[in-house]
PDB file of N, CA and C in Angstrom:
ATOM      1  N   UNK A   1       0.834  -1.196   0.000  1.00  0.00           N
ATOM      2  CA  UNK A   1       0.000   0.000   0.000  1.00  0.00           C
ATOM      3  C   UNK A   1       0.877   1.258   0.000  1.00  0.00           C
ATOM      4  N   UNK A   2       2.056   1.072   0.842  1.00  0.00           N
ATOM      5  CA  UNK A   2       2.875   2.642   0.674  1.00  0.00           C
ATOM      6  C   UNK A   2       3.366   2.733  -0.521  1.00  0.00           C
ATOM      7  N   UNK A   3       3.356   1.444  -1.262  1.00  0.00           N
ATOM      8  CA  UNK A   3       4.397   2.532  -3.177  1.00  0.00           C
ATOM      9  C   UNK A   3       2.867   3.040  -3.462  1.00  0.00           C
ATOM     10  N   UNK A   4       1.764   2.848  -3.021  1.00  0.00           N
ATOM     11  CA  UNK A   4       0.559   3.694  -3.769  1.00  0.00           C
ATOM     12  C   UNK A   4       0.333   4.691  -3.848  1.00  0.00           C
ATOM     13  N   UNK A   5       1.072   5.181  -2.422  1.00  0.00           N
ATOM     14  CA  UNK A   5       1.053   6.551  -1.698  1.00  0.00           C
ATOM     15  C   UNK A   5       1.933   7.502  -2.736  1.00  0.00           C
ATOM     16  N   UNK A   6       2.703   6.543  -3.367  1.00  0.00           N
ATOM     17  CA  UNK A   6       3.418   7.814  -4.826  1.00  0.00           C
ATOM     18  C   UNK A   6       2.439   8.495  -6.567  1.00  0.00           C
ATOM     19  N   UNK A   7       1.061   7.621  -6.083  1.00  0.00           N
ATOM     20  CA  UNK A   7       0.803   7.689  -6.815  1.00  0.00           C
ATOM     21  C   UNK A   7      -0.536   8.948  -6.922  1.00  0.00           C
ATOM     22  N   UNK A   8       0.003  10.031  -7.750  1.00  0.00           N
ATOM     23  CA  UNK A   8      -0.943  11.115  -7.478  1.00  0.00           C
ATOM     24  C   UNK A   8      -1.940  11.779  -8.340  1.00  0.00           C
ATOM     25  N   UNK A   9      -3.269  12.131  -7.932  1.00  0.00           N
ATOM     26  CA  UNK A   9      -4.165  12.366  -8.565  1.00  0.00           C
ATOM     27  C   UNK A   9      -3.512  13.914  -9.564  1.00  0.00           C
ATOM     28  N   UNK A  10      -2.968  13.637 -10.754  1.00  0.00           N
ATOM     29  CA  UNK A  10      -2.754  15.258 -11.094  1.00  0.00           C
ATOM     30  C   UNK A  10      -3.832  16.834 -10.876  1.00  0.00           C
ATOM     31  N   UNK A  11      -5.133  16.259 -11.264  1.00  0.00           N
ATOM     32  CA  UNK A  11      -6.203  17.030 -10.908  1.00  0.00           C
ATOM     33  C   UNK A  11      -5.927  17.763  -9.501  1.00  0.00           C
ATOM     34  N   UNK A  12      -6.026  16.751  -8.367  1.00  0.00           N
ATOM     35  CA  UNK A  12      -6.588  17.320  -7.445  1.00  0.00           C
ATOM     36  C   UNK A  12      -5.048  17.130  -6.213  1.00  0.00           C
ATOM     37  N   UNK A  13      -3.553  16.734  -6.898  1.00  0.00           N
ATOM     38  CA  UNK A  13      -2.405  16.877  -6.429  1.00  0.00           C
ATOM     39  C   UNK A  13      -2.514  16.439  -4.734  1.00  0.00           C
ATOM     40  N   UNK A  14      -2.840  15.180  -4.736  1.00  0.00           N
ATOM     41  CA  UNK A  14      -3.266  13.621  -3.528  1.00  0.00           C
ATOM     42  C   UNK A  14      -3.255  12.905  -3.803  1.00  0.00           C
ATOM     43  N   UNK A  15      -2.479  12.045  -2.675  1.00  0.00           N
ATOM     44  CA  UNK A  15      -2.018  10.418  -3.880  1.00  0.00           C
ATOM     45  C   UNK A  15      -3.712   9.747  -3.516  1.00  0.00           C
ATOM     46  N   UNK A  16      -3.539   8.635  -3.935  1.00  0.00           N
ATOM     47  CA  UNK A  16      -4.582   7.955  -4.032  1.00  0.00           C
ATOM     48  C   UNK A  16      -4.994   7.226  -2.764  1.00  0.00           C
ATOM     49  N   UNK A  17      -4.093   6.786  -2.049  1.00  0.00           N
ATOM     50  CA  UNK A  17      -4.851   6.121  -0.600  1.00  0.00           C
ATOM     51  C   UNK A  17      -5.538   7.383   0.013  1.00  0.00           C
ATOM     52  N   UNK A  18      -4.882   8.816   0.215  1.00  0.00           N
ATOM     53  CA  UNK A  18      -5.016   9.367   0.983  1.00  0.00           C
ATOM     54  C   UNK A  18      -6.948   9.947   0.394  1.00  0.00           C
ATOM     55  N   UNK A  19      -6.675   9.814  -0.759  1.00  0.00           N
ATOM     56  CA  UNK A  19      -8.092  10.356  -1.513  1.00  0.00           C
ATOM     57  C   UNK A  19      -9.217   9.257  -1.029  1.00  0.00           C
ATOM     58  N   UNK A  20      -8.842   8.062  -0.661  1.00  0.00           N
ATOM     59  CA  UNK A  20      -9.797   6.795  -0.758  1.00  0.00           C
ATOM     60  C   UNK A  20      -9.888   6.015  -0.981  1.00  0.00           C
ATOM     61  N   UNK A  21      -9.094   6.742  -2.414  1.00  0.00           N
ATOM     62  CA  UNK A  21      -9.488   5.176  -3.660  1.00  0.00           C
ATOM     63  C   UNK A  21      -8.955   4.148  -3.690  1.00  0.00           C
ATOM     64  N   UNK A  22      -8.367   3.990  -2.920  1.00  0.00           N
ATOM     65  CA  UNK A  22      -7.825   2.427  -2.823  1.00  0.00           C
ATOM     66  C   UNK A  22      -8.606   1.594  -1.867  1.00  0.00           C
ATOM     67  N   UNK A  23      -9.556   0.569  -2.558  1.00  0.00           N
ATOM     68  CA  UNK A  23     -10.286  -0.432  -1.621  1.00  0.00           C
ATOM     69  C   UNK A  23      -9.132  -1.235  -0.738  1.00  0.00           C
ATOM     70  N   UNK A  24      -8.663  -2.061  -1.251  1.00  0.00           N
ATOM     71  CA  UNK A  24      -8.418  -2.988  -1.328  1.00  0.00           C
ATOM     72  C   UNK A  24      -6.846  -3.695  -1.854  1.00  0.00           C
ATOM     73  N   UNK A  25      -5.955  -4.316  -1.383  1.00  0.00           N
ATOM     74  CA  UNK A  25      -4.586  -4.816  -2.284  1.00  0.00           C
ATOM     75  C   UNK A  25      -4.633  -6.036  -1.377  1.00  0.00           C
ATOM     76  N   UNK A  26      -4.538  -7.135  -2.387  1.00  0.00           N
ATOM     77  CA  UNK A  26      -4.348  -8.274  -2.081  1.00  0.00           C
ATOM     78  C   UNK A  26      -3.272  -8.944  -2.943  1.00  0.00           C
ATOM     79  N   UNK A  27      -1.770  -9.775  -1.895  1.00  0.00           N
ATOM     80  CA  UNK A  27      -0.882  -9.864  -2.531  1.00  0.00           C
ATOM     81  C   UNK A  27      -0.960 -11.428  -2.321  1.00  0.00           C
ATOM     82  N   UNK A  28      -0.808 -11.889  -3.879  1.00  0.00           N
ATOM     83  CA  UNK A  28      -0.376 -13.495  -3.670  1.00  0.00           C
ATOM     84  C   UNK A  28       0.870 -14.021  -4.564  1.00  0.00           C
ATOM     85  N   UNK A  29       1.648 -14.516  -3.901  1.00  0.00           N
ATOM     86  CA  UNK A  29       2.892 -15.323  -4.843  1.00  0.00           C
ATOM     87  C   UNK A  29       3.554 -13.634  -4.881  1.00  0.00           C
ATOM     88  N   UNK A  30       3.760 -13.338  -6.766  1.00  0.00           N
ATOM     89  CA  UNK A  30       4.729 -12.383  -7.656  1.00  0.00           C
ATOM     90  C   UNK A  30       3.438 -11.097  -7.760  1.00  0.00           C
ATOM     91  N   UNK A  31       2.024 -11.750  -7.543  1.00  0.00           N
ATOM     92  CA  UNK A  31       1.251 -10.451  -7.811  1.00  0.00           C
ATOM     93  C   UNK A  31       0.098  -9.923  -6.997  1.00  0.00           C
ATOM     94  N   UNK A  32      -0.474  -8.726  -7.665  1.00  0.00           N
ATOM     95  CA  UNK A  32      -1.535  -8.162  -6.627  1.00  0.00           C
ATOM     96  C   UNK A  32      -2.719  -8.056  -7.127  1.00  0.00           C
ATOM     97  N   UNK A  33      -3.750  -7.917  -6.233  1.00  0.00           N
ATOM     98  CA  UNK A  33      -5.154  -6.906  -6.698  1.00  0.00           C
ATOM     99  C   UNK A  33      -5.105  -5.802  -6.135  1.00  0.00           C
ATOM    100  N   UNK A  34      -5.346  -5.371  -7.163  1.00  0.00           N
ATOM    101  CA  UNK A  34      -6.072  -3.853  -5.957  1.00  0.00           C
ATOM    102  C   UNK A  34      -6.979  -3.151  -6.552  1.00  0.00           C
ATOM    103  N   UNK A  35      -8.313  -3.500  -5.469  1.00  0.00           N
ATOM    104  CA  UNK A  35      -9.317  -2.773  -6.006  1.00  0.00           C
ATOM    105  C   UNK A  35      -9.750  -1.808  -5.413  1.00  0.00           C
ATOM    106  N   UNK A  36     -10.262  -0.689  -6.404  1.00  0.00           N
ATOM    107  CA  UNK A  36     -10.524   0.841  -5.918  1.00  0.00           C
ATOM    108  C   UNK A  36     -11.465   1.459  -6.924  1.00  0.00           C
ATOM    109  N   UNK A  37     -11.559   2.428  -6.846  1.00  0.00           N
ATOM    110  CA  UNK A  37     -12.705   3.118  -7.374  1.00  0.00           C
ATOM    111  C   UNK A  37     -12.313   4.688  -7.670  1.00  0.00           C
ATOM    112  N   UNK A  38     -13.100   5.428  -8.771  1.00  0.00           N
ATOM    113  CA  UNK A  38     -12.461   6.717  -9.072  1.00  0.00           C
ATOM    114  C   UNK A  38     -13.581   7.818  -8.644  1.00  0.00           C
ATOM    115  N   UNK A  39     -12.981   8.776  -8.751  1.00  0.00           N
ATOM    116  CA  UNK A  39     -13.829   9.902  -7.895  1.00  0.00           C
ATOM    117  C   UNK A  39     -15.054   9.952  -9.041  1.00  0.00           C
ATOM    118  N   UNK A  40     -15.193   9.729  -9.762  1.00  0.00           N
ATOM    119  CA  UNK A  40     -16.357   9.832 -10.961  1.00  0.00           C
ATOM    120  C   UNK A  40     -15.981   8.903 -11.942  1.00  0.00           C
ATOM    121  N   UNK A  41     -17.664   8.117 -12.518  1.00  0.00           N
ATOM    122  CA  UNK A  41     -17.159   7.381 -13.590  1.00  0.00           C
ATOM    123  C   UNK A  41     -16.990   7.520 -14.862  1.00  0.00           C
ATOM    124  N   UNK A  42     -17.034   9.114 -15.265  1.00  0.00           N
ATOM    125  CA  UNK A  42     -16.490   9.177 -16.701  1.00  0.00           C
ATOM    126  C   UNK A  42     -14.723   9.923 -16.056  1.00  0.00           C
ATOM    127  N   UNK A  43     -14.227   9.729 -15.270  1.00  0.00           N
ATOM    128  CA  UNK A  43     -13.163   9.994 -14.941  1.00  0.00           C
ATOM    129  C   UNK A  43     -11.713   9.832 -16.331  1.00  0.00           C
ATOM    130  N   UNK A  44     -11.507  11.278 -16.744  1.00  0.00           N
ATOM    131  CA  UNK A  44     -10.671  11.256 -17.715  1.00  0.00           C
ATOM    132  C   UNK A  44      -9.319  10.566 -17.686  1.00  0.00           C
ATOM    133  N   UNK A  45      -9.028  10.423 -16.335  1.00  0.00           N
ATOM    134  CA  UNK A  45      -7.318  10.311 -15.656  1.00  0.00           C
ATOM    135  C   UNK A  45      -7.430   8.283 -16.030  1.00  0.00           C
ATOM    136  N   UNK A  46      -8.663   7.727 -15.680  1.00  0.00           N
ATOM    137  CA  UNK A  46      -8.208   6.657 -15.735  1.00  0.00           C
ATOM    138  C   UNK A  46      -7.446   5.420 -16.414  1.00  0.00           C
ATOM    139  N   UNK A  47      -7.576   5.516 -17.447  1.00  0.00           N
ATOM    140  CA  UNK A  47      -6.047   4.685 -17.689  1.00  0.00           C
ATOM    141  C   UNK A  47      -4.567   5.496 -17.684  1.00  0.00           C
ATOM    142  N   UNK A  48      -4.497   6.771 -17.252  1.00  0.00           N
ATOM    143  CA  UNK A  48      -3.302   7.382 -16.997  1.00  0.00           C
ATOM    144  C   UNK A  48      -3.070   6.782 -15.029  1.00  0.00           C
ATOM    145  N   UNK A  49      -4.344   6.812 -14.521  1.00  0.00           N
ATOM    146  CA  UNK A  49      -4.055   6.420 -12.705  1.00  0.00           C
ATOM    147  C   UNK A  49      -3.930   4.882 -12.969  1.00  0.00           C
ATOM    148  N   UNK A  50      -4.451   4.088 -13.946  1.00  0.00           N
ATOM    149  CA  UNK A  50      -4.363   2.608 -13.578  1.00  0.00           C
ATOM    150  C   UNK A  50      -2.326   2.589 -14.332  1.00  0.00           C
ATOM    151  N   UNK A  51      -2.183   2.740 -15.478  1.00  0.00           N
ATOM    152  CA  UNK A  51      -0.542   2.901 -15.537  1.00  0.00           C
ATOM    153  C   UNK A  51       0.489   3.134 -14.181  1.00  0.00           C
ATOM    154  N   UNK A  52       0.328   4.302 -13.814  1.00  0.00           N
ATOM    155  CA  UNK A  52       0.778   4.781 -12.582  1.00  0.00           C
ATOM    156  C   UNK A  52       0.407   4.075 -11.233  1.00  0.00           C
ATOM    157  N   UNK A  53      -0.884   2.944 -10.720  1.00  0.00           N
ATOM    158  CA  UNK A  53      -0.872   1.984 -10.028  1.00  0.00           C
ATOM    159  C   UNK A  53       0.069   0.861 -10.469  1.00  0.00           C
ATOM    160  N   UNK A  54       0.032   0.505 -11.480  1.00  0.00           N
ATOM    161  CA  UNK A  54       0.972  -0.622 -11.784  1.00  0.00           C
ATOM    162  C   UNK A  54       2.442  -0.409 -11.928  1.00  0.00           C
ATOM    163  N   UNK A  55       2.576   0.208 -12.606  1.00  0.00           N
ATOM    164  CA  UNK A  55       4.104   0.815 -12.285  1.00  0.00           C
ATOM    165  C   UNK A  55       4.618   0.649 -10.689  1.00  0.00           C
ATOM    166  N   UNK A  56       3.758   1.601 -10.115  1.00  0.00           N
ATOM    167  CA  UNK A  56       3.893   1.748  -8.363  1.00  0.00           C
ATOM    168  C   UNK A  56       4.255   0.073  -7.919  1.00  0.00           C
ATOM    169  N   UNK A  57       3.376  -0.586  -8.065  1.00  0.00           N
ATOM    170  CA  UNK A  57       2.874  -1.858  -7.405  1.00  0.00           C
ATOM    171  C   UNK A  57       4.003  -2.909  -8.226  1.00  0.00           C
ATOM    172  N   UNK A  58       4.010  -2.786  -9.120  1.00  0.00           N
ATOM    173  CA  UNK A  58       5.356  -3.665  -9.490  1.00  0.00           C
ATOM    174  C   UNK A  58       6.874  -3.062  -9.891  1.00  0.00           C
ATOM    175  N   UNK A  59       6.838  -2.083  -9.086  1.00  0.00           N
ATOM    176  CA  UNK A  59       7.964  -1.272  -8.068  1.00  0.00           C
ATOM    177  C   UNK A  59       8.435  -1.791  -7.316  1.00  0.00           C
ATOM    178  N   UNK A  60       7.546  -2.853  -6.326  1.00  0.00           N
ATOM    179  CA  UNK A  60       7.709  -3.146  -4.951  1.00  0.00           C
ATOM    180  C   UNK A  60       8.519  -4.887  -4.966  1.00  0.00           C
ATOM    181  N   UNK A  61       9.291  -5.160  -4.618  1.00  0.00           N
ATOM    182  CA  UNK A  61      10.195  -6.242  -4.606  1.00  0.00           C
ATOM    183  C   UNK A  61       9.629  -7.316  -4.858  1.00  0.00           C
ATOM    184  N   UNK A  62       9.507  -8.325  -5.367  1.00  0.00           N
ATOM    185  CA  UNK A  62       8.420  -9.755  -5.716  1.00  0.00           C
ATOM    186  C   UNK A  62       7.288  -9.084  -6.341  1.00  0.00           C
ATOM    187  N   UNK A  63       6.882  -8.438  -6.822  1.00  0.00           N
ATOM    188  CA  UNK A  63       5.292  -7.816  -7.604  1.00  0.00           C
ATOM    189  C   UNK A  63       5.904  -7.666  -8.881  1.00  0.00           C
ATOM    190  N   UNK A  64       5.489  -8.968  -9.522  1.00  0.00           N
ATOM    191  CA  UNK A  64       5.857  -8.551 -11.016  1.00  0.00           C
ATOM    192  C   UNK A  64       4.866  -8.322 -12.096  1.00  0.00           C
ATOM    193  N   UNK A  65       3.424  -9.049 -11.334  1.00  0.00           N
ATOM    194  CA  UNK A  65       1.975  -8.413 -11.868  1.00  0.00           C
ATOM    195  C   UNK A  65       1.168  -7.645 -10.774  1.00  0.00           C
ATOM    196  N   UNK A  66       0.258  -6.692 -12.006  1.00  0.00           N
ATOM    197  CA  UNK A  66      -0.459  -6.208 -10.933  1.00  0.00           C
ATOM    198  C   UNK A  66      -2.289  -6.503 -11.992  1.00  0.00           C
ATOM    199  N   UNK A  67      -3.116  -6.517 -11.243  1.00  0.00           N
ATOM    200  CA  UNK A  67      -4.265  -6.448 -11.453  1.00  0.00           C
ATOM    201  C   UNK A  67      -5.055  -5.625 -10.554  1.00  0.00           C
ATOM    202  N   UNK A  68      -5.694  -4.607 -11.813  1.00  0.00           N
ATOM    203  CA  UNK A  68      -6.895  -3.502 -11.589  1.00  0.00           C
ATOM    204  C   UNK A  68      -8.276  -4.019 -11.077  1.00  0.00           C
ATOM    205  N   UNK A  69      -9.171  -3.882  -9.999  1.00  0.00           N
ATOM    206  CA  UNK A  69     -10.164  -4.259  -9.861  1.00  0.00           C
ATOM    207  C   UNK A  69     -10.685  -3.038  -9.760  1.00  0.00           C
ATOM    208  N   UNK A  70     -11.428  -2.770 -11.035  1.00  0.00           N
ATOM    209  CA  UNK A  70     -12.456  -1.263 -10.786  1.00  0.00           C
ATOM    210  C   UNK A  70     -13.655  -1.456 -10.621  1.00  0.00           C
ATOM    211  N   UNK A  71     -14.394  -0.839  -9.327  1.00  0.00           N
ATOM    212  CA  UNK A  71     -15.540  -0.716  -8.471  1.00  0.00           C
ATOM    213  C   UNK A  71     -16.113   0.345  -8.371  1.00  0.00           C
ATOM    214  N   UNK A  72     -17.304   0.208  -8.453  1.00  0.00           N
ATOM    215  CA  UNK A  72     -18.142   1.417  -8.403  1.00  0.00           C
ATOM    216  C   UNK A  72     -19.372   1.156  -7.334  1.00  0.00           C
ATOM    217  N   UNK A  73     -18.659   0.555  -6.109  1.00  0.00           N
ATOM    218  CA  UNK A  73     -19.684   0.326  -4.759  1.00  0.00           C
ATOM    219  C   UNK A  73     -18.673  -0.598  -3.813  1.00  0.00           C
ATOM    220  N   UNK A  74     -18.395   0.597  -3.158  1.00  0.00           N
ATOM    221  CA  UNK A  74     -19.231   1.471  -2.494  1.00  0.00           C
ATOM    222  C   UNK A  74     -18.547   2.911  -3.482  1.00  0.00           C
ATOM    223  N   UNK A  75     -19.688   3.617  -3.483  1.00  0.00           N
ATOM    224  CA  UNK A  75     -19.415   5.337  -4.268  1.00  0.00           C
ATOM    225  C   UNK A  75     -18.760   6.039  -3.524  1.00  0.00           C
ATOM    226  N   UNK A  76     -17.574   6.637  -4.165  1.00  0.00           N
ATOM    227  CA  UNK A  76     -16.582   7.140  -3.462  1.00  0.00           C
ATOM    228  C   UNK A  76     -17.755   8.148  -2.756  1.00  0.00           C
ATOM    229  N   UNK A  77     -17.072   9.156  -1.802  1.00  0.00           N
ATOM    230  CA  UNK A  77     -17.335  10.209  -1.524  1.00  0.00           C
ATOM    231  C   UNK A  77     -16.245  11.081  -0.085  1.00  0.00           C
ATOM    232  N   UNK A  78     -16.532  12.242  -0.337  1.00  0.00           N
ATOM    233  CA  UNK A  78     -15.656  12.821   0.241  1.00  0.00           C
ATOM    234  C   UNK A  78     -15.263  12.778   2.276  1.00  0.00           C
ATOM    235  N   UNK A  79     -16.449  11.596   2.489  1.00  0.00           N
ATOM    236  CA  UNK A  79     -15.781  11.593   3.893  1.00  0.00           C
ATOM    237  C   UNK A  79     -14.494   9.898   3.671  1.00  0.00           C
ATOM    238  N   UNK A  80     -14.691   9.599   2.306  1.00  0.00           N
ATOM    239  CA  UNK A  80     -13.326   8.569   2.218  1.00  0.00           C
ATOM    240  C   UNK A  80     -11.968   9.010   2.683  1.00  0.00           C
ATOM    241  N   UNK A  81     -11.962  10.102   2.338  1.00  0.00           N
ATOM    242  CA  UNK A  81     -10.357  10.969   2.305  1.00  0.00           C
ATOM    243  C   UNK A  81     -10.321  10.735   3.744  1.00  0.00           C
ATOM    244  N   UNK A  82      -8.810  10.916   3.692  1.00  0.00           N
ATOM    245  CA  UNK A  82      -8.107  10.958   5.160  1.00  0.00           C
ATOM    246  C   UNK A  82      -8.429  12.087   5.556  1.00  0.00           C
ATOM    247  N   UNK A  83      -8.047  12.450   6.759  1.00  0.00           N
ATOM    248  CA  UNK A  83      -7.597  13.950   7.242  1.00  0.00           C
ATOM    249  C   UNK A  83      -6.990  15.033   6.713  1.00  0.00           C
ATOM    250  N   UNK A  84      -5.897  14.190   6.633  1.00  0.00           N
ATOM    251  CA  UNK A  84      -4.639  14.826   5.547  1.00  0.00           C
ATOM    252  C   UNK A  84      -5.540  15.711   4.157  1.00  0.00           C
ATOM    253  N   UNK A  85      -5.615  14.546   3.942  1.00  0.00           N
ATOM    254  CA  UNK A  85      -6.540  15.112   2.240  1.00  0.00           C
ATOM    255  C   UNK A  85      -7.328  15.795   2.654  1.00  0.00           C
ATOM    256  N   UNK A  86      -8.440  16.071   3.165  1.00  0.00           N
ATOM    257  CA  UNK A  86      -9.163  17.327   3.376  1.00  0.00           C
ATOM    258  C   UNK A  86      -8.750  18.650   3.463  1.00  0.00           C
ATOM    259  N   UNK A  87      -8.114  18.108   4.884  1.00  0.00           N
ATOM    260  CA  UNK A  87      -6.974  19.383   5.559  1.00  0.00           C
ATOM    261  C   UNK A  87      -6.571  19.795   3.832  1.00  0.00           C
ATOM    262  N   UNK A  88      -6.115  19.726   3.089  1.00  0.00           N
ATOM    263  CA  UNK A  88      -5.062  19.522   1.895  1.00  0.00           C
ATOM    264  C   UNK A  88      -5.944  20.688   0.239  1.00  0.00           C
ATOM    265  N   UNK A  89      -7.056  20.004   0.855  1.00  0.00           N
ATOM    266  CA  UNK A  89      -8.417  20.341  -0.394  1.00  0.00           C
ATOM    267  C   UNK A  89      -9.175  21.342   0.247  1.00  0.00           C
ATOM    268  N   UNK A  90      -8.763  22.236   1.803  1.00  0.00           N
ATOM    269  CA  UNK A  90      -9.594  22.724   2.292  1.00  0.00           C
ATOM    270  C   UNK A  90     -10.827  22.096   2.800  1.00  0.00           C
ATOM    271  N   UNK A  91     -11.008  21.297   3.006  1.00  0.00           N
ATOM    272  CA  UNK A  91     -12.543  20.702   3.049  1.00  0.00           C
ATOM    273  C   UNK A  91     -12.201  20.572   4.618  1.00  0.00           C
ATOM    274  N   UNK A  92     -13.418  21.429   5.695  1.00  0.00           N
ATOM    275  CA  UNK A  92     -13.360  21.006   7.153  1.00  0.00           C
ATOM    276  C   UNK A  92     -14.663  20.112   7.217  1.00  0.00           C
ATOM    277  N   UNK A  93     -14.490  19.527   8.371  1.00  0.00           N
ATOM    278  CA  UNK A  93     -15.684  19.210   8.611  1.00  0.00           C
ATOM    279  C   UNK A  93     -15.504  17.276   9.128  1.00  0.00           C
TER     280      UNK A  93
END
């Protein structure tokens, strides 16, 4: 999960755990899942954020595949974000 943390939304300049979107990484043997979800589903970034997950993820020592699981439930929304990320986007609350 931390090489994910390099991986950043250009839009909204937050990597991706901290935004939410990462459900899920499940590692077996050489590879992973990781399933997540995008802030909207006509989301322009996405095959530029799924590149940049895999890259990240088979970055990491023994990960020589990675597999995308894209989900659309549960619907992102903005109490997903960390702290950080709010704090970050202005958003109190």
């Amino acid at each position: 999960m931390m090489a994910l943390q390099d991986v950043i939304d250009p839009e909204l300049n937050i990597d991706l755990v901290n935004l939410g979107l990462i459900y899920d990484v499940v590692v077996k043997k050489n590879s992973c899942i990781i399933t997540m979800t995008l802030t909207t589903m006509g989301c322009p970034l996405g095959n530029y954020l799924e590149e940049q997950i895999t890259q990240a993820a088979t970055s990491v020592e023994g990960i020589d595949l990675c597999n995308i699981n894209l989900v659309w439930s549960p619907v992102w929304n903005v109490s997903m974000m960390t702290k950080f990320a709010r704090m970050s986007l202005g958003i109190h609350g």
